[in-house]
C-alpha atoms as a PDB file:
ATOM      1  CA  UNK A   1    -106.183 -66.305 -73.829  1.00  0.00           C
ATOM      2  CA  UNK A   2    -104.892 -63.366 -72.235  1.00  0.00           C
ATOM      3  CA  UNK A   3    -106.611 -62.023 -68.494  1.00  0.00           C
ATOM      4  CA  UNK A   4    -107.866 -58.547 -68.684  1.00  0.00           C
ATOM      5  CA  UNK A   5    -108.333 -58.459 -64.266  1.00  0.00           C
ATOM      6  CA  UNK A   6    -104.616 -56.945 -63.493  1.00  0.00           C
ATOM      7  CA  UNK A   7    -104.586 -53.875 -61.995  1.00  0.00           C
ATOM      8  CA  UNK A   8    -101.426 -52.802 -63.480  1.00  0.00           C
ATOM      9  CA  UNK A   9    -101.303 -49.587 -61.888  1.00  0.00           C
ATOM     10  CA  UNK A  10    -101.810 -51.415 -58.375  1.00  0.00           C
ATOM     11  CA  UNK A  11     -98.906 -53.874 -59.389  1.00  0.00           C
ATOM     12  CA  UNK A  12     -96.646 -51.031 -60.463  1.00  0.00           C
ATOM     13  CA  UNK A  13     -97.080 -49.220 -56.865  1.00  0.00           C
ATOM     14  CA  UNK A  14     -96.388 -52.532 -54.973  1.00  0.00           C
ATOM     15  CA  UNK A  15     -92.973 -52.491 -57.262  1.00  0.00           C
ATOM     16  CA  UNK A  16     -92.150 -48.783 -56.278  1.00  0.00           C
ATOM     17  CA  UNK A  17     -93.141 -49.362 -52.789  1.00  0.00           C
ATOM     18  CA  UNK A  18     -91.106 -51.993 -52.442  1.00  0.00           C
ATOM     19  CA  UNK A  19     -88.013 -50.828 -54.087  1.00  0.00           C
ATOM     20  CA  UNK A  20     -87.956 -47.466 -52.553  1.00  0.00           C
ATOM     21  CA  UNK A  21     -88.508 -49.497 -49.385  1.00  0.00           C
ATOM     22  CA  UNK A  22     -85.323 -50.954 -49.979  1.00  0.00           C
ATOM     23  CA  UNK A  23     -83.760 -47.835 -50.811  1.00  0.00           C
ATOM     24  CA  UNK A  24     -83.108 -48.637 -54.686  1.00  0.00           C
ATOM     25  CA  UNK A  25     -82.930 -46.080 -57.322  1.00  0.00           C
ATOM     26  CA  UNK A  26     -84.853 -47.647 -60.350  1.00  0.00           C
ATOM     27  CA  UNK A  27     -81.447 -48.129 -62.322  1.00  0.00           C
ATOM     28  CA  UNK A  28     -80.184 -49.840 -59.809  1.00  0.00           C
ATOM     29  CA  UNK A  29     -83.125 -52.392 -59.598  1.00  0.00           C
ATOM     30  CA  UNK A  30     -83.305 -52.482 -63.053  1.00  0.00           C
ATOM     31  CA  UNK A  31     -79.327 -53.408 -63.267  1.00  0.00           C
ATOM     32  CA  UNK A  32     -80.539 -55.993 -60.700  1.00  0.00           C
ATOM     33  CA  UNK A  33     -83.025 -57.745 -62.267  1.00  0.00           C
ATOM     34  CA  UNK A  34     -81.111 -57.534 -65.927  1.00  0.00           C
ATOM     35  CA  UNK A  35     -83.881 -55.122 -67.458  1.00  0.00           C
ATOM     36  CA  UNK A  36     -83.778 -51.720 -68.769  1.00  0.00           C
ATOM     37  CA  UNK A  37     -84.622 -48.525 -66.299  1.00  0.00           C
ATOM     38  CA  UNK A  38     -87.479 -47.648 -69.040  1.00  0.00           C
ATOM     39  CA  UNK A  39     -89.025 -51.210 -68.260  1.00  0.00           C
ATOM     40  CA  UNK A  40     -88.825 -50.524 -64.470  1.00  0.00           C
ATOM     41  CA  UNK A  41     -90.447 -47.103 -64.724  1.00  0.00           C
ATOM     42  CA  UNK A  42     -93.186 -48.404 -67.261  1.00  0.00           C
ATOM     43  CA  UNK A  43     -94.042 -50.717 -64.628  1.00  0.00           C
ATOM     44  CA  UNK A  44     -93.859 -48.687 -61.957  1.00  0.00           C
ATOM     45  CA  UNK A  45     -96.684 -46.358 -63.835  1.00  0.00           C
ATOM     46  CA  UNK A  46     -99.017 -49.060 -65.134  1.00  0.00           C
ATOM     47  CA  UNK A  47     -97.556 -49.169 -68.763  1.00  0.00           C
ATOM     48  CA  UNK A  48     -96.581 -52.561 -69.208  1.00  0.00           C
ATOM     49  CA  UNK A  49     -97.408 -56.297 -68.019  1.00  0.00           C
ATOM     50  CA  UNK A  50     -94.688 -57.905 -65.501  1.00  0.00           C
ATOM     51  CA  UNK A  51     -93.530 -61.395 -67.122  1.00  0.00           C
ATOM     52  CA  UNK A  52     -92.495 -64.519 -65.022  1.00  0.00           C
ATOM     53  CA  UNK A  53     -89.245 -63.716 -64.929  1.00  0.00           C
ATOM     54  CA  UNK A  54     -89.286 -60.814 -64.154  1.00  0.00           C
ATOM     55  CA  UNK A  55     -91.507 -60.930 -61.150  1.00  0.00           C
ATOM     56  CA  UNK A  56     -88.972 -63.436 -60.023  1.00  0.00           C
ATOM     57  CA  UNK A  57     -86.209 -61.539 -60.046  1.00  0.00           C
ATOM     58  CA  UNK A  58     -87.935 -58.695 -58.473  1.00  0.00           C
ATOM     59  CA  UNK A  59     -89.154 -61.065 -55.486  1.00  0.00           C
ATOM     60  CA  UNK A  60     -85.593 -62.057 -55.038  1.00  0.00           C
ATOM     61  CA  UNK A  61     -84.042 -59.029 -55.494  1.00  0.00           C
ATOM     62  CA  UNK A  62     -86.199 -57.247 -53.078  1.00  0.00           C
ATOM     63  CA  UNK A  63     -87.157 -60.069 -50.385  1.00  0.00           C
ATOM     64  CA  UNK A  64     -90.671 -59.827 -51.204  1.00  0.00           C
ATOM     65  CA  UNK A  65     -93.258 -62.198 -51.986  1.00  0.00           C
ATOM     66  CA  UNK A  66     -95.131 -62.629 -56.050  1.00  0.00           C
ATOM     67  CA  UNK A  67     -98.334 -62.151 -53.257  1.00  0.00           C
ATOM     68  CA  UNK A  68     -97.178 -58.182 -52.400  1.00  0.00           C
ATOM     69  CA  UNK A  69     -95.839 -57.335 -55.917  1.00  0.00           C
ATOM     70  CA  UNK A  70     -99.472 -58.413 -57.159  1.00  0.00           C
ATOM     71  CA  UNK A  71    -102.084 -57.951 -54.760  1.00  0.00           C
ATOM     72  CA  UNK A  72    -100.626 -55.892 -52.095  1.00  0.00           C
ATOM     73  CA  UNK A  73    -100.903 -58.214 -50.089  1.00  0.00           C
ATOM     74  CA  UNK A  74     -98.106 -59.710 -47.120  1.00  0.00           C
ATOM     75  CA  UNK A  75     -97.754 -63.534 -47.462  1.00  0.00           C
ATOM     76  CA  UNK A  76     -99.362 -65.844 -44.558  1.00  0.00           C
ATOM     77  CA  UNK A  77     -96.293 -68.013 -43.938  1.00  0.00           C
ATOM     78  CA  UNK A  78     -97.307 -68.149 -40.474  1.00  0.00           C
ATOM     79  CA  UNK A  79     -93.587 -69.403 -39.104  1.00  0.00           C
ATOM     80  CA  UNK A  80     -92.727 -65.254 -39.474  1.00  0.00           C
ATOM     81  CA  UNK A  81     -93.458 -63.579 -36.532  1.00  0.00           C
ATOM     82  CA  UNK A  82     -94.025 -60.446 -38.340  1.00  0.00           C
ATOM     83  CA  UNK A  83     -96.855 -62.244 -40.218  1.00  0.00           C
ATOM     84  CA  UNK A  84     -98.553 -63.751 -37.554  1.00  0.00           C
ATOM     85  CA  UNK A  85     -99.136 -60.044 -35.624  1.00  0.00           C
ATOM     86  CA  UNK A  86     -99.637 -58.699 -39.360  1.00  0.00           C
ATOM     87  CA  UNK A  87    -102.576 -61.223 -39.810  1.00  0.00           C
ATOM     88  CA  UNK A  88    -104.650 -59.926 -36.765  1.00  0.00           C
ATOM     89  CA  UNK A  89    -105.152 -56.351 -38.235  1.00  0.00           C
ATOM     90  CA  UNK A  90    -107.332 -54.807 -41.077  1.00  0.00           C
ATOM     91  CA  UNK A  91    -105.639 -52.834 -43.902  1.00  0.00           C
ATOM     92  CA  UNK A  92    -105.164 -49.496 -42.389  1.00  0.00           C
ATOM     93  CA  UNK A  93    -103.960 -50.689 -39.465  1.00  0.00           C
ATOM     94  CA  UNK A  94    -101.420 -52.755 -41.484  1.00  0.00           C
ATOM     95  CA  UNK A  95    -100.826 -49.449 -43.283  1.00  0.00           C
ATOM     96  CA  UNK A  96     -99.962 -47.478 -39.713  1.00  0.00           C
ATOM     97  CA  UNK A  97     -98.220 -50.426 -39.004  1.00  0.00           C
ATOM     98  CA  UNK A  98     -95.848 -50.323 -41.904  1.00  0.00           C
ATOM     99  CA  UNK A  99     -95.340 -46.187 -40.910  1.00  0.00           C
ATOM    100  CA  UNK A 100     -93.798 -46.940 -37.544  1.00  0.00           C
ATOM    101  CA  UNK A 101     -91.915 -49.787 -38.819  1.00  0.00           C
ATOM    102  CA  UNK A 102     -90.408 -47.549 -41.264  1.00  0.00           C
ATOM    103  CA  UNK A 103     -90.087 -44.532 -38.992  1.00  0.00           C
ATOM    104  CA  UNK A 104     -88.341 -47.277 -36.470  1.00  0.00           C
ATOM    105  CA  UNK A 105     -86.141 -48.641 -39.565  1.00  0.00           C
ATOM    106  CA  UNK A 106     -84.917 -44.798 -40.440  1.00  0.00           C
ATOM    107  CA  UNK A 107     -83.661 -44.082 -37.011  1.00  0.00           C
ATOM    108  CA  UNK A 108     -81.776 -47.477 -36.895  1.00  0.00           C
ATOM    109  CA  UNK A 109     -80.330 -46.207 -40.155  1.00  0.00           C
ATOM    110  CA  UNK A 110     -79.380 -42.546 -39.128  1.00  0.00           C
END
């Protein structure tokens, strides 16, 4: 029997979070992962299921855990140090959190 609880559209977010995160264009993910840049962006809006393999792939590809991709949510493996300041705030502030790392991240870049 098939589950009816994923919030697809949430799911599809975490993807495009993620892979813009990681600076991808959505062919080159989808070259990545061995899937078609439809398939990426139909995920990305909430139009289609992610499989197994897929999900996979996608973890791998962008270093992030099945736990983001579907729940938005940052794994507890407690031996990252990231995680273990990460666990001691509420959403938003995990939220601002992500901002300055990004903003730091960007000016590394530049």
């Amino acid at each position: 029997m098939k589950s009816q609880n994923y919030d697809y559209k949430l799911i599809g977010f975490n993807i495009r979070k993620a892979r813009k995160a990681a600076g991808y264009t959505q062919e080159y993910l989808a070259n990545a992962i061995d899937v078609g840049t439809k398939h990426i962006s139909n995920l990305e809006c909430g139009l289609a299921g992610i499989s197994v393999d897929v999900l996979i792939k996608l973890c791998e590809t962008l270093g992030i855990s099945a736990d983001y991709i579907l729940f938005g949510e940052i794994t507890t493996d407690m031996n990252s140090p990231f995680n273990r300041m990460l666990s001691k705030l509420n959403k938003r502030q995990i939220a601002q959190a992500e901002k300055i790392l990004d903003a730091f991240v960007k000016s590394c870049v530049d």
